[in-house]
Protein backbone atom coordinates (compact mmCIF):
# COMPACT_ATOMS: atom_id res chain seq x y z
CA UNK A 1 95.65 90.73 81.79
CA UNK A 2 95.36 90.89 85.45
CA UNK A 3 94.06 87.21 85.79
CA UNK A 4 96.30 84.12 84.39
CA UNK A 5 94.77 81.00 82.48
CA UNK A 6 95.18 79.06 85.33
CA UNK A 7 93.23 81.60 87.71
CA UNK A 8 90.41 81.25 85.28
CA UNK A 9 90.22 77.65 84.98
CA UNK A 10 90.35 77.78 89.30
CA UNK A 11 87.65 80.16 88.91
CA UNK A 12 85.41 77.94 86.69
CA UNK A 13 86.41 74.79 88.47
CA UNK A 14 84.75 75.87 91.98
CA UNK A 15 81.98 77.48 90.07
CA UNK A 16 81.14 75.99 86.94
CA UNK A 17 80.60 72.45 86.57
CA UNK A 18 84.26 71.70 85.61
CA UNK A 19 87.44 73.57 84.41
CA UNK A 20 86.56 73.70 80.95
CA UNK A 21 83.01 75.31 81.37
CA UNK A 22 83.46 78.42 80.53
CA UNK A 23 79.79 79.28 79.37
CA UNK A 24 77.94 78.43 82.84
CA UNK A 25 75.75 81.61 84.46
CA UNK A 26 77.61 80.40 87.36
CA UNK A 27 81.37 80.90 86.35
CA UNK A 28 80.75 83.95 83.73
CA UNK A 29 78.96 86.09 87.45
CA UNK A 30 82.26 85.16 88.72
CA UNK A 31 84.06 86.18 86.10
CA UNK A 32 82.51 89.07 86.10
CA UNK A 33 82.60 89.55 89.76
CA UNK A 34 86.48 89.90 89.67
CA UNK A 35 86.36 92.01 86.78
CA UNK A 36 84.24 94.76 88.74
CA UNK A 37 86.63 94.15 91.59
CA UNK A 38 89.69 94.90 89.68
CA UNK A 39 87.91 97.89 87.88
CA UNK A 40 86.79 99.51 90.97
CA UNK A 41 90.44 99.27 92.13
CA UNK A 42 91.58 100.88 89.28
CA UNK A 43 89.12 103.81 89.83
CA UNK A 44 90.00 104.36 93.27
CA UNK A 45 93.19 105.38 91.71
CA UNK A 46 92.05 107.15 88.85
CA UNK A 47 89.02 108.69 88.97
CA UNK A 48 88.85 110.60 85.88
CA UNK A 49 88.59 107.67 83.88
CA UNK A 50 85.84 107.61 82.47
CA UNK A 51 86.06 104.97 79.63
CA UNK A 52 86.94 102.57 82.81
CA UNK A 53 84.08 103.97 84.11
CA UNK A 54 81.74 103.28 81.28
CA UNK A 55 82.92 99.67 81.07
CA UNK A 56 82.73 99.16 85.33
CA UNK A 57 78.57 99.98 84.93
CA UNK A 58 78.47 97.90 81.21
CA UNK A 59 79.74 95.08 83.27
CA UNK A 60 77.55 95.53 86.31
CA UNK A 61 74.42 95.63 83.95
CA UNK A 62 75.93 92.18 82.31
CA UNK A 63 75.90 90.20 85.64
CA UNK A 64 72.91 92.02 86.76
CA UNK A 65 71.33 90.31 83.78
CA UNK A 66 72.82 87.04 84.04
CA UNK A 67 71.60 87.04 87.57
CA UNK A 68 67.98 88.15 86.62
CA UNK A 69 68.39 84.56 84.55
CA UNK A 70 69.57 82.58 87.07
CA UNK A 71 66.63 84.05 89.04
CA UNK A 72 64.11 82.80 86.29
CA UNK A 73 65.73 79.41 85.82
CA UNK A 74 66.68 78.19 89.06
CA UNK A 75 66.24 80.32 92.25
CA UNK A 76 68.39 77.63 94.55
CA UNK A 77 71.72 78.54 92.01
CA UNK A 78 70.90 81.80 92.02
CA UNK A 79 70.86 81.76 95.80
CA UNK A 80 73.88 79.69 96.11
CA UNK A 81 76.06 81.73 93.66
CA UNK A 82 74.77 84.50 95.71
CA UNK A 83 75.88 83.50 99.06
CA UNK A 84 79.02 81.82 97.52
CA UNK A 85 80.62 85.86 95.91
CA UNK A 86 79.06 87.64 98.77
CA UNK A 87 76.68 89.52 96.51
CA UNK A 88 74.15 91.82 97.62
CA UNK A 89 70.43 91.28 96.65
């Protein structure tokens, strides 16, 4: 996989709450976030792939709806994670 068990647990320690939580909106948008990255990479390269393709706009519909919850729950996160990944919206 393109991102190590340490990388993670980085990732969810400056965005979760702590290392070990996994399950926050806040680390899983980031998550996700790197994810698209890396796919979008990958289909500069290849650009008949369309199973890649499929699973980049799957995975921009999940943090689009994680982010729709954040908005709902608490609109400061949701502006923080925002500003934080560089998002637009």
């Amino acid at each position: 996989m393109y991102l190590s068990k340490e990388e993670k647990q980085e990732m969810f320690a400056k965005h979760g709450k702590n290392k070990s939580d996994t399950g926050s909106a806040e680390g899983q948008i980031a998550l996700f976030t790197q994810r698209i990255e890396h796919l979008t990479q990958h289909l500069k390269k290849n650009r008949k792939d369309y199973n890649t393709e499929r699973s980049l706009v799957m995975l921009v519909g999940k943090r689009r709806s994680l982010l729709d919850y954040l908005i709902k729950k608490d609109i400061l996160r949701y502006r923080a994670i925002v500003k934080e990944l560089g998002l637009r919206k």
